[in-house]
N, C-alpha and C. Protein backbone atom coordinates (compact mmCIF):
# COMPACT_ATOMS: atom_id res chain seq x y z
N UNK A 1 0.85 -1.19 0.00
CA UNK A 1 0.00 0.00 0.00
C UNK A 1 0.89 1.24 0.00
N UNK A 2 0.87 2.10 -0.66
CA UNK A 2 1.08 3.32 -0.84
C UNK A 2 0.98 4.30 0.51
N UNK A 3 1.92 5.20 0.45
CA UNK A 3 1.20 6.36 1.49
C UNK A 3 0.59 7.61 0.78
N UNK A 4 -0.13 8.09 1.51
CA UNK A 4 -0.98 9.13 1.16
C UNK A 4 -0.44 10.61 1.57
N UNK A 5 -0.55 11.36 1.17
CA UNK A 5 -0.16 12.79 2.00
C UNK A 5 -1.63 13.66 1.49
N UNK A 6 -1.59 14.22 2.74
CA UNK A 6 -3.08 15.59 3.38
C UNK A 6 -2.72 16.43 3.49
N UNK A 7 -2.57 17.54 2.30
CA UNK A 7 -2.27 18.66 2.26
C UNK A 7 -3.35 19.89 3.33
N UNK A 8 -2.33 21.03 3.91
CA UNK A 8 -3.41 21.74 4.58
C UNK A 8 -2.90 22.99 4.13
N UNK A 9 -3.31 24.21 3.27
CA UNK A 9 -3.20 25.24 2.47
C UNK A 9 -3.85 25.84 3.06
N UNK A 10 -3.20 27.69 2.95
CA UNK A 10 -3.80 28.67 3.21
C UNK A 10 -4.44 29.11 1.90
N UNK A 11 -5.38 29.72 1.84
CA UNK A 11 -6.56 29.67 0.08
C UNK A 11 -7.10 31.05 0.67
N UNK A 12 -7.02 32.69 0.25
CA UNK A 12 -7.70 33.56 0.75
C UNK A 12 -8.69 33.86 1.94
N UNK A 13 -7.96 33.74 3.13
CA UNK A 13 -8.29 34.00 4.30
C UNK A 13 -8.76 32.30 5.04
N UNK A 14 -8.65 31.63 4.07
CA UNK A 14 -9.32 30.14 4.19
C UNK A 14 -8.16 29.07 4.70
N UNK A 15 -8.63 27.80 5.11
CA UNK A 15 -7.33 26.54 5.11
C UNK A 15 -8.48 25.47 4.05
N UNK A 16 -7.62 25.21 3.41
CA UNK A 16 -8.07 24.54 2.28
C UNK A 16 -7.68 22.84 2.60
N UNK A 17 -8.07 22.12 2.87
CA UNK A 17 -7.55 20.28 3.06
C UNK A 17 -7.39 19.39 1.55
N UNK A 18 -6.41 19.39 1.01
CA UNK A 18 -6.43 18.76 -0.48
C UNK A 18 -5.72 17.61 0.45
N UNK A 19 -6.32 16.27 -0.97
CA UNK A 19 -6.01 14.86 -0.81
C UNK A 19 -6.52 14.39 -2.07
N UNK A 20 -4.96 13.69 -2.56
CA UNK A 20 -5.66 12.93 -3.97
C UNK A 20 -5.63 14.01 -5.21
N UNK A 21 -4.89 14.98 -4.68
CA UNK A 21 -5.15 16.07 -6.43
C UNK A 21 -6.34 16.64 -6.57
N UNK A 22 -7.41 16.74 -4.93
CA UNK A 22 -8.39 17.42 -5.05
C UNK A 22 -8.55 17.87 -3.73
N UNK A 23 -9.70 19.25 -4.03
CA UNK A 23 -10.09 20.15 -2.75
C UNK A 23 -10.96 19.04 -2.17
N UNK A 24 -10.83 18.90 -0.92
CA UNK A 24 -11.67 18.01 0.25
C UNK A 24 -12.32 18.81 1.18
N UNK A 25 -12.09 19.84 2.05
CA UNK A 25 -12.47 20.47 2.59
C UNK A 25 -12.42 21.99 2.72
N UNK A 26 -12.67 22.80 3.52
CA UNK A 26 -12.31 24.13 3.22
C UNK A 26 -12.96 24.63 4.95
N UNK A 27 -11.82 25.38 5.64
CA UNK A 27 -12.60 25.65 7.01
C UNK A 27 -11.94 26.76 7.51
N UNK A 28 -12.52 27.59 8.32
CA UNK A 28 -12.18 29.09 8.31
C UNK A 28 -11.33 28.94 9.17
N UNK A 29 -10.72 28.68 9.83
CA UNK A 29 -9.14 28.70 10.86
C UNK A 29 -8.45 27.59 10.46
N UNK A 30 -6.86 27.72 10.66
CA UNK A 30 -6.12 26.55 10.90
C UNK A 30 -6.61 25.59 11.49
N UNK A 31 -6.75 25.53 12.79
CA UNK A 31 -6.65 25.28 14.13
C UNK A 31 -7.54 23.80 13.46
N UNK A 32 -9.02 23.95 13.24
CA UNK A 32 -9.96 23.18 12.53
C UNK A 32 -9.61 22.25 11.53
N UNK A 33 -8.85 23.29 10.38
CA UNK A 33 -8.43 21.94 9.21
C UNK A 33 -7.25 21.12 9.84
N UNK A 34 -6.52 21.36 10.45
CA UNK A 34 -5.36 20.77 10.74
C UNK A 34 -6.14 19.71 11.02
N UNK A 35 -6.91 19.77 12.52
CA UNK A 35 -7.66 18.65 13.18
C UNK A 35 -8.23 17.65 12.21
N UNK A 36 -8.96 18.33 11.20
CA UNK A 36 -10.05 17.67 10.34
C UNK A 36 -8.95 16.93 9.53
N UNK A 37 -7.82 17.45 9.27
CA UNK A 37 -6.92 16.75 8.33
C UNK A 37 -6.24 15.99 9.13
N UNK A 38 -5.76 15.68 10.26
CA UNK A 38 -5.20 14.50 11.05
C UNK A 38 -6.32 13.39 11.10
N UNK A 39 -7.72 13.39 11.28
CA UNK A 39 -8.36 12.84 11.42
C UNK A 39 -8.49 12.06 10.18
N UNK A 40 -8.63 12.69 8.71
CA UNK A 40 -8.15 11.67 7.33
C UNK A 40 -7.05 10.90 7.11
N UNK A 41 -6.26 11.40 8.22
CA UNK A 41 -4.65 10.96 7.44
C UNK A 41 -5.31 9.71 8.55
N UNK A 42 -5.50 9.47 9.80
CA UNK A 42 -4.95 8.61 10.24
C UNK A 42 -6.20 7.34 9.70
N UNK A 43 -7.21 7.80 9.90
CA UNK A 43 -8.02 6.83 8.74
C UNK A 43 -7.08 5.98 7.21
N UNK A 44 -6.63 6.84 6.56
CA UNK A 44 -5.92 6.42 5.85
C UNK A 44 -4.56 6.08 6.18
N UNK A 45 -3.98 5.39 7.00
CA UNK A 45 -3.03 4.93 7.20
C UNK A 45 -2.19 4.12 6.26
N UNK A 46 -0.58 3.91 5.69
CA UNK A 46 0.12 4.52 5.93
C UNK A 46 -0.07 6.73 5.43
N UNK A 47 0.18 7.53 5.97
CA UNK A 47 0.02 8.67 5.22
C UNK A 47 0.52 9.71 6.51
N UNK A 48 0.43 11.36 5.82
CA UNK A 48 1.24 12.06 6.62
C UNK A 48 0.14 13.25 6.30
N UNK A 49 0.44 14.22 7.25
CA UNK A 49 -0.12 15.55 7.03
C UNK A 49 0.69 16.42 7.01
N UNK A 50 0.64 17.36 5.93
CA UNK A 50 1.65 18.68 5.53
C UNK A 50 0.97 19.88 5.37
N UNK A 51 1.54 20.65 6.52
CA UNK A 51 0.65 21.82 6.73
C UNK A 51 1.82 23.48 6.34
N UNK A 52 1.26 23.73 4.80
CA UNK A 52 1.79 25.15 4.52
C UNK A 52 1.46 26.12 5.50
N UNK A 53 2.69 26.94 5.86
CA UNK A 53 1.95 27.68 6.93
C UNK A 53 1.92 28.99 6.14
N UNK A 54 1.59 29.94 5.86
CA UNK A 54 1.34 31.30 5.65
C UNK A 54 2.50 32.16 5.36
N UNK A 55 3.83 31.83 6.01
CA UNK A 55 5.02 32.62 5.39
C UNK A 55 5.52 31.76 4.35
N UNK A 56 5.00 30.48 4.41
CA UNK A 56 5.79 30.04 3.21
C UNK A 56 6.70 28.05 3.65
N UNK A 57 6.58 28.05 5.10
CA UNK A 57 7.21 26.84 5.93
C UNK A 57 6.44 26.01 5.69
N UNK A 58 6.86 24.50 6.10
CA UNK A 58 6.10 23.55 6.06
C UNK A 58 6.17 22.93 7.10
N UNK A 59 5.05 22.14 7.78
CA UNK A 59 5.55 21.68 9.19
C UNK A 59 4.71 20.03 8.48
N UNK A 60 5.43 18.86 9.20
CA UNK A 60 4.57 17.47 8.51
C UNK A 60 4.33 16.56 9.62
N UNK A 61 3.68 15.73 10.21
CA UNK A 61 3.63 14.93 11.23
C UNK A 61 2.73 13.49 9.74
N UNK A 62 3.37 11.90 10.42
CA UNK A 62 3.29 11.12 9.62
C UNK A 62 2.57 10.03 10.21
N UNK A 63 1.87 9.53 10.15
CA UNK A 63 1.24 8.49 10.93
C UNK A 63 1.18 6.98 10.05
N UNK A 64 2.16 6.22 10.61
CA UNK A 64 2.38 5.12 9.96
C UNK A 64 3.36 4.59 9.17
N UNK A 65 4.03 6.40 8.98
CA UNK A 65 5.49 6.03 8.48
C UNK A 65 6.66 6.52 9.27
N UNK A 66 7.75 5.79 8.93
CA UNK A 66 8.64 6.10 9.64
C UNK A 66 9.41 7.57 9.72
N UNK A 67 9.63 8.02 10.92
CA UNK A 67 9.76 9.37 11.02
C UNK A 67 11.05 10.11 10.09
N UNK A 68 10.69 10.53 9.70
CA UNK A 68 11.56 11.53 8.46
C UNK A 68 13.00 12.55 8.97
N UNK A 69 14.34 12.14 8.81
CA UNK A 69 15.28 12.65 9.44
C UNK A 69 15.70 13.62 9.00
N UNK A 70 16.40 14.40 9.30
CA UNK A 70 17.36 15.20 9.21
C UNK A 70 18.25 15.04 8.51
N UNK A 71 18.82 15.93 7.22
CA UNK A 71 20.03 15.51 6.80
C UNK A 71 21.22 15.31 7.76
N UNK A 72 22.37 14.51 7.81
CA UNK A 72 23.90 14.40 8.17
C UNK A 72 24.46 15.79 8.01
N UNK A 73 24.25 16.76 6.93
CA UNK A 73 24.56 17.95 6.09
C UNK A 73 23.89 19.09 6.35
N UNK A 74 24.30 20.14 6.22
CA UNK A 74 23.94 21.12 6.29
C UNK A 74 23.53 21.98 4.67
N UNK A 75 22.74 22.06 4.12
CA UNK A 75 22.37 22.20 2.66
C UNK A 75 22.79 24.13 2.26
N UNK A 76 23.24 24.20 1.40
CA UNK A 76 24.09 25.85 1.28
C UNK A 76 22.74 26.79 0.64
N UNK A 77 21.82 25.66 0.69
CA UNK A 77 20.40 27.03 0.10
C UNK A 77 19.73 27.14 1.34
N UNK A 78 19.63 25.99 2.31
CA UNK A 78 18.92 26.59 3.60
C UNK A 78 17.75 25.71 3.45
N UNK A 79 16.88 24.98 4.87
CA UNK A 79 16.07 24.67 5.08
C UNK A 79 14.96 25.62 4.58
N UNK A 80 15.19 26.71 4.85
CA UNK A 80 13.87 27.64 5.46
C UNK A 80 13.31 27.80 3.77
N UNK A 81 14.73 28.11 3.08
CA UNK A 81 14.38 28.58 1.52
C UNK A 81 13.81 26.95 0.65
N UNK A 82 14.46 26.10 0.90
CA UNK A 82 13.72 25.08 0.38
C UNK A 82 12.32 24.93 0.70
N UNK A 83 12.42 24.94 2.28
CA UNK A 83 10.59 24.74 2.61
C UNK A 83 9.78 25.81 1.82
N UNK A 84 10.06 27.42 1.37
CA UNK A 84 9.50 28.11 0.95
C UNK A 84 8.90 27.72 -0.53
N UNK A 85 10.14 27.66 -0.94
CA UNK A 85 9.99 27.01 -2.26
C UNK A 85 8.75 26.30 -2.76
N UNK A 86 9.28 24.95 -1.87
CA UNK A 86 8.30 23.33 -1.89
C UNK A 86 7.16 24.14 -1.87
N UNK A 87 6.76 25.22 -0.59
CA UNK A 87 5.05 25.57 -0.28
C UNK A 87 5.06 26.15 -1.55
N UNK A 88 5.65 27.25 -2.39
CA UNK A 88 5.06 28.03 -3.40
C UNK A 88 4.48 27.13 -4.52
N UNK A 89 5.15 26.04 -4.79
CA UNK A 89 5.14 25.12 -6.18
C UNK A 89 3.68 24.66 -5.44
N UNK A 90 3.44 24.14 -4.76
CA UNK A 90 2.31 23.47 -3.81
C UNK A 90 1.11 23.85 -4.35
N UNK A 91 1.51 25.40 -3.57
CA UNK A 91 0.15 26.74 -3.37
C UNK A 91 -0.36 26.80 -4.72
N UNK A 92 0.42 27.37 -5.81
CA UNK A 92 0.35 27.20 -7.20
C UNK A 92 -0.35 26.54 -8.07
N UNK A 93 0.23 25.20 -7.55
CA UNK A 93 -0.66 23.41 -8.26
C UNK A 93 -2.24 23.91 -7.71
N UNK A 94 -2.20 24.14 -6.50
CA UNK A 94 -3.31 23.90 -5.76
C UNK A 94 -4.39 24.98 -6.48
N UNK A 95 -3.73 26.11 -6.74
CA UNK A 95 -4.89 27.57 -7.25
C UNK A 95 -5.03 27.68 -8.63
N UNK A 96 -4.34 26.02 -9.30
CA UNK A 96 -4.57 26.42 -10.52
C UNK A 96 -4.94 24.93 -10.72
N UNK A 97 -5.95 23.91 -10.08
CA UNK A 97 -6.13 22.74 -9.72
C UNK A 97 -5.87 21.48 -9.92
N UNK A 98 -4.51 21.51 -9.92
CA UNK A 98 -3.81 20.85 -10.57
C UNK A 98 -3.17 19.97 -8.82
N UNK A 99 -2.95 18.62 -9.84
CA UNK A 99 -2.62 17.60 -8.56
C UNK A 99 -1.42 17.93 -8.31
């Protein structure tokens, strides 16, 4: 079996829950989709939840898979700028509805 990942997007004042290359939910605070989106992921087990946060970071908690390390290395573009990155390409797919 495959793992799944539960996207949780900020969408104009909104948190948006994509899964599968499609909008699933839509709920007016974080606080809510996060919840609502842990609650799919762990139903769907193996899978993870990845939550864009608003400057641009990504924070992920995984349920069922094994926990995701740290490089050995220190990378010369930077965590912070990669995570930015990853969310923009994300945000993008997501507002132009694309999986």
């Amino acid at each position: 079996m495959s793992s799944q990942s539960v996207h949780v997007i900020p969408s104009n004042g909104r948190w948006v829950i994509r899964g599968n290359g499609r909008h699933l939910h839509v709920y007016k605070n974080k606080t809510e989709a996060v919840a609502a989106a842990r609650s799919i992921a762990k139903e769907r087990r193996p899978s993870q939840v990845v939550v864009h946060r608003t400057d641009g970071r990504i924070e992920s908690e995984a349920y069922g898979l094994p926990a995701i390390q740290d490089p050995p290395y220190s990378s010369k573009l930077g965590a912070k700028r990669i995570e930015k990155a990853v969310s923009a390409v994300v945000r993008s797919r997501a507002a132009k509805g694309k999986g």
